[in-house]
Protein backbone atom coordinates (compact mmCIF):
# COMPACT_ATOMS: atom_id res chain seq x y z
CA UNK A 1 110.00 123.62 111.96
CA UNK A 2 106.33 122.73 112.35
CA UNK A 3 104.84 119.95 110.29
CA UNK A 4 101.03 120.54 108.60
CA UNK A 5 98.82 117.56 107.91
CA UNK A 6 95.12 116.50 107.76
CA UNK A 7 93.29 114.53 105.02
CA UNK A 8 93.08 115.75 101.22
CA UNK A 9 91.22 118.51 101.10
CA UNK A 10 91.32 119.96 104.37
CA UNK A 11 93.21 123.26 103.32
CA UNK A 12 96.46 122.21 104.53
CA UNK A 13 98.36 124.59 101.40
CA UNK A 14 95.63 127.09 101.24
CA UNK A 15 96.75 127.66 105.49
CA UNK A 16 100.61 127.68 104.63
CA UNK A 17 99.98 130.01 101.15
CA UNK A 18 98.29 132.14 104.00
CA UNK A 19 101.15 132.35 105.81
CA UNK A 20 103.88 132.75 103.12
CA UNK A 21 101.90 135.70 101.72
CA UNK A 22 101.26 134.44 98.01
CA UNK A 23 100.69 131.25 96.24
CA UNK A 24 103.97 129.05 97.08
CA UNK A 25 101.94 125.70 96.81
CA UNK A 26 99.55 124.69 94.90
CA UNK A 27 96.03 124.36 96.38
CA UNK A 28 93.12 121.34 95.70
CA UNK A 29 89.34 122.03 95.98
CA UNK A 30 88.61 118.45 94.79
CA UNK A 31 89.32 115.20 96.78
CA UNK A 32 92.23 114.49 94.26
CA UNK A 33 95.65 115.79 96.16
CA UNK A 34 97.19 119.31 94.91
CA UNK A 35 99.89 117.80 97.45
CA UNK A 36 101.92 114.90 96.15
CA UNK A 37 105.06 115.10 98.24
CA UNK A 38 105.99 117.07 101.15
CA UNK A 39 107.39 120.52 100.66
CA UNK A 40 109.07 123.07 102.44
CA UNK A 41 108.02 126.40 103.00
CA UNK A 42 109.94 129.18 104.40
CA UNK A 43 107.63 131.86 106.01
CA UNK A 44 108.38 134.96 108.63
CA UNK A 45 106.48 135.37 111.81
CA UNK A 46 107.28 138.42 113.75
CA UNK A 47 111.13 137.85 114.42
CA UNK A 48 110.65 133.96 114.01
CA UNK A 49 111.93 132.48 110.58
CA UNK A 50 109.64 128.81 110.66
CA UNK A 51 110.18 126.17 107.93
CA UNK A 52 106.43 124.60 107.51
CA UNK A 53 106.26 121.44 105.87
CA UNK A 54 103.18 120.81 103.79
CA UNK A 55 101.76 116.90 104.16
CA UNK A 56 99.88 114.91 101.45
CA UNK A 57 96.93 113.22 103.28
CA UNK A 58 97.04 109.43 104.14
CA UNK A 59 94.28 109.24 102.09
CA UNK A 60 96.01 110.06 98.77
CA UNK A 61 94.25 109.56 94.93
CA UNK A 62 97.82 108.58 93.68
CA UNK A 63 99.68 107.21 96.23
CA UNK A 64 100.06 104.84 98.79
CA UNK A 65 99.69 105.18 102.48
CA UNK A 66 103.03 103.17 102.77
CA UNK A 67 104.58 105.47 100.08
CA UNK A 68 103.67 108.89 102.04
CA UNK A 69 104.33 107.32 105.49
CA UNK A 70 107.82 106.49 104.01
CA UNK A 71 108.05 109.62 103.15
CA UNK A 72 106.89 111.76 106.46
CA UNK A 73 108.98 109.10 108.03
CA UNK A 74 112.12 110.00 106.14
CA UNK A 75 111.77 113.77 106.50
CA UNK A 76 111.24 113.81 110.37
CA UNK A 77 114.04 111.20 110.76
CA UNK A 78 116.41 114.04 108.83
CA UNK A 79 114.78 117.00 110.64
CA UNK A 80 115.80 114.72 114.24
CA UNK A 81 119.24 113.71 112.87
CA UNK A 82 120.22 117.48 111.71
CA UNK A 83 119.02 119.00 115.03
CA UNK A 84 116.72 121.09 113.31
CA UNK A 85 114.35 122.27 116.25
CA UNK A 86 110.45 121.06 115.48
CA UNK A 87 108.27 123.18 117.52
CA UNK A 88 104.84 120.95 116.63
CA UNK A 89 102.58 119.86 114.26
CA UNK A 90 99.25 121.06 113.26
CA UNK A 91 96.38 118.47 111.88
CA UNK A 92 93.67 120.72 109.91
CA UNK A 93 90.09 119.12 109.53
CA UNK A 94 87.21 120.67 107.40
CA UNK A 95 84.12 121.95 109.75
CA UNK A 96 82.39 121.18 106.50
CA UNK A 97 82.02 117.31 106.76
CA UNK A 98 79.14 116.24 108.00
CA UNK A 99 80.05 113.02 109.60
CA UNK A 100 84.27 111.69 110.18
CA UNK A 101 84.77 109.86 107.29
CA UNK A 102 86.57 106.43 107.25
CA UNK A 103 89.37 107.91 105.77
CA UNK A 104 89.23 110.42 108.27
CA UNK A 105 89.32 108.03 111.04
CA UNK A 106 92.43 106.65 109.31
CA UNK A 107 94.39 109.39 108.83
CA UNK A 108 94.21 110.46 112.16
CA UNK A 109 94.98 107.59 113.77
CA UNK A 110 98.04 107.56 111.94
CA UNK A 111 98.88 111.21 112.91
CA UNK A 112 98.38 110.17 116.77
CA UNK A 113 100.63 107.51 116.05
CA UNK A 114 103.31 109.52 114.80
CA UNK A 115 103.36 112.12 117.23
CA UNK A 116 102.95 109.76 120.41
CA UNK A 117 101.43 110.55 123.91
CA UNK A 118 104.57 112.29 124.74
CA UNK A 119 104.41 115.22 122.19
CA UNK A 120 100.56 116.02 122.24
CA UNK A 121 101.53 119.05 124.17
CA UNK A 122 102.65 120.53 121.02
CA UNK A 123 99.74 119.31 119.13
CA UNK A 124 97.46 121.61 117.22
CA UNK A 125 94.19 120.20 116.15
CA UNK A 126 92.66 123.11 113.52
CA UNK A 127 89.06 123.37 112.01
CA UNK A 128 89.17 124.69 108.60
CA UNK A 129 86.62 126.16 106.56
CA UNK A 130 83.95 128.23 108.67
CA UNK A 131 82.82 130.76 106.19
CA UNK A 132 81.17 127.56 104.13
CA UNK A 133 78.92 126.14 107.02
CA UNK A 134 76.19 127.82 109.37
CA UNK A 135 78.02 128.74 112.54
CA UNK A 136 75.38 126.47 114.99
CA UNK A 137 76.13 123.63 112.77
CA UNK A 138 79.86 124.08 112.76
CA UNK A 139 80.12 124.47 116.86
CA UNK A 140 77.82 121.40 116.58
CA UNK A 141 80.08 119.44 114.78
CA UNK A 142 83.18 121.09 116.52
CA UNK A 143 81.93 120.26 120.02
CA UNK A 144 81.36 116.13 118.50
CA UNK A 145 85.31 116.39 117.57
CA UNK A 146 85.89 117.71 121.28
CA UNK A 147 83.73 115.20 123.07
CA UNK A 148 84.63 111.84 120.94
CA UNK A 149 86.90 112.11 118.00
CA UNK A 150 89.55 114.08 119.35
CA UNK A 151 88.87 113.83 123.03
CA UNK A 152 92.18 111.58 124.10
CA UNK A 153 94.14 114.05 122.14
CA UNK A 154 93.00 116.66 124.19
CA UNK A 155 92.99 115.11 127.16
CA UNK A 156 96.89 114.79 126.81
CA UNK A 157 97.90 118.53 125.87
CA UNK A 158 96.72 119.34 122.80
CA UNK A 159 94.83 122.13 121.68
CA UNK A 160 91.83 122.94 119.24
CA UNK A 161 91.48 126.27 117.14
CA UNK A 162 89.49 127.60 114.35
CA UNK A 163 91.15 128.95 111.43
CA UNK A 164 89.47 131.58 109.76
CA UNK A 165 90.66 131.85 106.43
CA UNK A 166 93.18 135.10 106.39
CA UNK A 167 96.86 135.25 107.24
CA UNK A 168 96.27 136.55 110.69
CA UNK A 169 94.32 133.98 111.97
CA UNK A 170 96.99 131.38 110.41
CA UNK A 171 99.81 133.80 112.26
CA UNK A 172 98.09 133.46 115.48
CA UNK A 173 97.87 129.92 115.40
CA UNK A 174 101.47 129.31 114.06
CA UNK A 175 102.54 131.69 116.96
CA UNK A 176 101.10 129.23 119.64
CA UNK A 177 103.49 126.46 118.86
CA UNK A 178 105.93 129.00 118.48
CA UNK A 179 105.97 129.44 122.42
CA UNK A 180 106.69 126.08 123.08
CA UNK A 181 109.77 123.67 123.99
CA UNK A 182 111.20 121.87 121.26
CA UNK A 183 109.21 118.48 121.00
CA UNK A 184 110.48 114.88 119.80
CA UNK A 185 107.72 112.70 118.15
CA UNK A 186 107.40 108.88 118.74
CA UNK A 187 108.08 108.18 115.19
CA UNK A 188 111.29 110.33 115.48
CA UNK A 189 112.34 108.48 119.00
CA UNK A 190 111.22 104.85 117.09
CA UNK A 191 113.11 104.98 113.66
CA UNK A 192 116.06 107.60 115.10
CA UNK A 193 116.87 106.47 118.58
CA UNK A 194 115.65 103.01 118.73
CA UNK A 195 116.97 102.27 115.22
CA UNK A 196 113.46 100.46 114.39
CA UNK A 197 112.20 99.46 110.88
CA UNK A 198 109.22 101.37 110.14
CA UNK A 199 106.97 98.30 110.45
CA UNK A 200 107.94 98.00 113.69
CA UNK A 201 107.09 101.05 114.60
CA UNK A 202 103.47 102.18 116.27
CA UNK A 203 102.50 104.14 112.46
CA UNK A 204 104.09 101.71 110.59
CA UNK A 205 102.22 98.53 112.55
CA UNK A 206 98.97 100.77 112.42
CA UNK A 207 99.50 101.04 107.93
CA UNK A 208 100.61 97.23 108.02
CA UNK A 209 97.74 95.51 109.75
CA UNK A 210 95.11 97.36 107.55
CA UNK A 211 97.02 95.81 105.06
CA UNK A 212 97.05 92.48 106.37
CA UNK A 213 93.50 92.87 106.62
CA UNK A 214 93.29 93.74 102.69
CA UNK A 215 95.52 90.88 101.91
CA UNK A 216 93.29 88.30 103.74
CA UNK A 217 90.24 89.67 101.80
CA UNK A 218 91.99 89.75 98.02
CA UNK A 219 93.39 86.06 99.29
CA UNK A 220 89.83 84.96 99.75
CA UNK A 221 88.95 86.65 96.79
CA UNK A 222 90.91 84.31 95.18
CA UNK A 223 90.03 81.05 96.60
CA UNK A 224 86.47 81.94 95.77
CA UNK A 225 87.27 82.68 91.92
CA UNK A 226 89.30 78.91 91.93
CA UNK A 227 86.37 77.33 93.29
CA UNK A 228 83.89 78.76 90.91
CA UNK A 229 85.85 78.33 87.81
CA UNK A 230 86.31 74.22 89.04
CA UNK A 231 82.55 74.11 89.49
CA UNK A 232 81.58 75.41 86.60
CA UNK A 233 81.21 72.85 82.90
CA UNK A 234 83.80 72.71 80.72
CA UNK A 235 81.48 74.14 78.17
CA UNK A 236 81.08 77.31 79.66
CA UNK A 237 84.12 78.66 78.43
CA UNK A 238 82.76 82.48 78.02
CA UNK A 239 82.18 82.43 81.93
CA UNK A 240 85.37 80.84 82.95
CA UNK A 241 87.30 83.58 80.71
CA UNK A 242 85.56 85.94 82.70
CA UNK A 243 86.70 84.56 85.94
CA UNK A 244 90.07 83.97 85.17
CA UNK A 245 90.02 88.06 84.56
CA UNK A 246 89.01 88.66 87.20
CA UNK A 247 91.24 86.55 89.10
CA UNK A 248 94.08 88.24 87.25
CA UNK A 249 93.07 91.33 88.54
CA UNK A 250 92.47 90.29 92.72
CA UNK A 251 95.59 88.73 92.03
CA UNK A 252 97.38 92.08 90.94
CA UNK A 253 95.99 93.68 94.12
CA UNK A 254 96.77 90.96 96.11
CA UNK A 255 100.59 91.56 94.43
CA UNK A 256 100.37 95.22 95.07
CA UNK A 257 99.55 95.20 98.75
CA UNK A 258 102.36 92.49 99.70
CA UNK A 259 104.93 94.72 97.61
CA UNK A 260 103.50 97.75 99.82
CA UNK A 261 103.85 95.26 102.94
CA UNK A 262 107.57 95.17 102.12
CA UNK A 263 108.04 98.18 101.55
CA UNK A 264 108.01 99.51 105.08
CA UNK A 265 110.65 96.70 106.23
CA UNK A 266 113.21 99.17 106.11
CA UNK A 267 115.43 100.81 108.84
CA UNK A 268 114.33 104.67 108.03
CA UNK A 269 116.47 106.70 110.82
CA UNK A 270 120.01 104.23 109.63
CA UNK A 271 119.33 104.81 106.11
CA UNK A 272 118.57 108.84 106.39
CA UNK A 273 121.70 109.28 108.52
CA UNK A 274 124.01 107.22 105.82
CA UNK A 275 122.47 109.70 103.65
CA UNK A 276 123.03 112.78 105.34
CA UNK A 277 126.67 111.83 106.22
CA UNK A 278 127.16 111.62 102.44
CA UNK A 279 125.49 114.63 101.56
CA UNK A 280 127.09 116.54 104.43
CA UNK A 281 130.97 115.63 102.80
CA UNK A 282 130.21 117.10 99.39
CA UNK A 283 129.11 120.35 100.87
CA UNK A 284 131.40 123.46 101.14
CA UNK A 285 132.49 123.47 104.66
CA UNK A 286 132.76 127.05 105.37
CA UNK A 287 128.66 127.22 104.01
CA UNK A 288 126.81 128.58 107.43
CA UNK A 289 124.30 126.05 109.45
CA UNK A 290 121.18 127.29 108.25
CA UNK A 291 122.15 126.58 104.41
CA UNK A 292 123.64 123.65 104.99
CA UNK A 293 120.46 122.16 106.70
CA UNK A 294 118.09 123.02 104.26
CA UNK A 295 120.51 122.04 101.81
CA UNK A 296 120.66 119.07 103.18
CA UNK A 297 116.67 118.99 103.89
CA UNK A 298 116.51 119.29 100.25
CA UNK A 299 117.03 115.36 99.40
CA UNK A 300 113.86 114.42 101.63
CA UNK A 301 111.40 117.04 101.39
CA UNK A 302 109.97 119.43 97.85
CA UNK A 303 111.83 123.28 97.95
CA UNK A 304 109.07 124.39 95.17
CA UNK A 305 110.49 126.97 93.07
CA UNK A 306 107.97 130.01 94.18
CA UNK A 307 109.91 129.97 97.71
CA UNK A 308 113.65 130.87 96.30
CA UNK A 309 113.28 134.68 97.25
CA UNK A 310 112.54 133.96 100.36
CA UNK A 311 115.49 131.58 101.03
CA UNK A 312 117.41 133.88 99.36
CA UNK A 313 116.43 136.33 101.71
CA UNK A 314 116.69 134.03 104.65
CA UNK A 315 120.65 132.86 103.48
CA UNK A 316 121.48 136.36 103.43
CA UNK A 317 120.35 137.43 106.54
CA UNK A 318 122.59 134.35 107.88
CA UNK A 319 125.56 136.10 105.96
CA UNK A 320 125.25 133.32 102.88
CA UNK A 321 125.17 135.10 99.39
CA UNK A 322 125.67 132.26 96.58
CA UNK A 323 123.35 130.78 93.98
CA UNK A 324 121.13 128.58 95.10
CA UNK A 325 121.86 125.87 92.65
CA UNK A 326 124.86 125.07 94.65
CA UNK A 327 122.22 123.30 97.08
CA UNK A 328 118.88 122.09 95.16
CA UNK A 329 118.15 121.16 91.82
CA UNK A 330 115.34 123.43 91.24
């Protein structure tokens, strides 16, 4: 297995379509995510049959970071548990940008989070999009990721590529984490191992102080709305209507972010296991390993529809000929 992530935008699907041959996921050119859950995606290299899992970015137009950290979190605490082998996990950043955004920033301090100093080795930090930007500018803006952005990262292991648009440039960059040792991310190690709630862990700190930090501001927010609407006459009712809106409102997002702050007190790795254990006793016991894992995959991460042939293919090769309905509810 190798994981794929990177902000919205970056060409995260349009790099695994590349490498499954055809459309199997659908692909954004906007900043509002194609990519609303993670999905699995089958795809052949040489002899090597790799699942890739496709990522929604941290920095989502519909979702939460707590939501898709959940998520990630859930699907790598499965992959770990099952003893599915993950060979690495490729971040993809557009060459395009002209400056690291904020939620750029963000995002990949999360990523570095999840993987840990232990697993950079089988990092792969990919620059996306060369055919839209001069080539001096890119290499510009590709030696700033080298020398501050990404430098640590580096530093520890990992490598930096430039994709180039076609499937053979996304094969020969799939193929690199191909030759290494199995890894075992922090997260993985944290929520698995440890038995941690995701708040706990170093991601899951990293998403809950920047919501402390939103929680302090809506809270002051609010104090500053009770203070004007005290100050102000009794006769200006039209302006204290307008205040108590908007107090309604801070107090909504002040709501939302505590619910979110919740939200990651949860023991990930002990609930995915009760789940697998579960799922793994209704199964057909004489089903071979490779069906049963996906299968079993299947309650954590998207199996979009476009990829059944391929399974299908896959299963057989394994000696499994059955309908796939037996596994997923496509």
């Amino acid at each position: 297995m190798i994981v794929v992530m990177g902000v919205t935008g970056a060409g995260k699907s349009y790099f695994i379509n590349q490498l499954a041959g055809k459309e199997v996921v659908k692909e954004g050119f906007s900043l509002d995510s194609c990519t609303q859950s993670c999905s699995l995606i089958p795809v052949t290299i040489g002899q090597s049959k790799v699942m890739l899992i496709d990522t929604p970015g941290f920095d989502d137009t519909e979702r939460t970071d707590s939501e898709i950290l959940t998520e990630i979190a859930r699907l790598l605490s499965a992959q770990y548990e099952l003893g599915v082998e993950l060979k690495g996990v490729i971040y993809i950043h557009r060459i395009t940008d002209v400056r690291y955004s904020r939620s750029s920033v963000k995002t990949f301090e999360i990523f570095k989070k999840i993987c840990g100093q232990n697993a950079l080795n089988n990092v792969l930090l990919i620059t996306s999009r060369w055919t839209e930007v001069d080539p001096a500018t890119g290499a510009d803006r590709e030696r700033q990721l080298k020398d501050k952005f990404w430098a640590y990262m580096l530093g520890h292991g990992s490598n930096i590529s430039r994709f180039h648009g076609d499937r053979p440039s996304a094969v020969s960059l799939v193929s690199q984490l191909l030759q290494k040792e199995t890894v075992v991310l922090q997260l993985q190690k944290e929520l698995v191992d440890e038995g941690k709630q995701l708040d706990d862990t170093a991601a899951g700190a990293y998403v809950s102080n920047s919501l402390d930090k939103l929680k302090q501001q809506y809270q002051d927010e609010l104090a500053s709305l009770e203070r004007l609407k005290q100050d102000l006459m009794d006769n200006d009712r039209a302006m204290k209507r307008q205040i108590q809106r908007d107090w309604e409102v801070e107090s909504a997002r002040l709501g939302q972010v505590q619910h979110e702050q919740v939200s990651l007190q949860r023991p990930v790795g002990t609930e995915v296991r009760q789940e697998i254990r579960r799922k793994r006793s209704g199964l057909s016991k004489v089903l071979p390993f490779v069906p049963t894992v996906v299968g079993i995959l299947g309650m954590f991460v998207n199996i979009p529809p476009g990829v059944t042939d391929i399974m299908l293919g896959w299963f057989a090769d394994f000696g499994a000929n059955f309908d796939l309905s037996e596994l997923f509810a496509f």
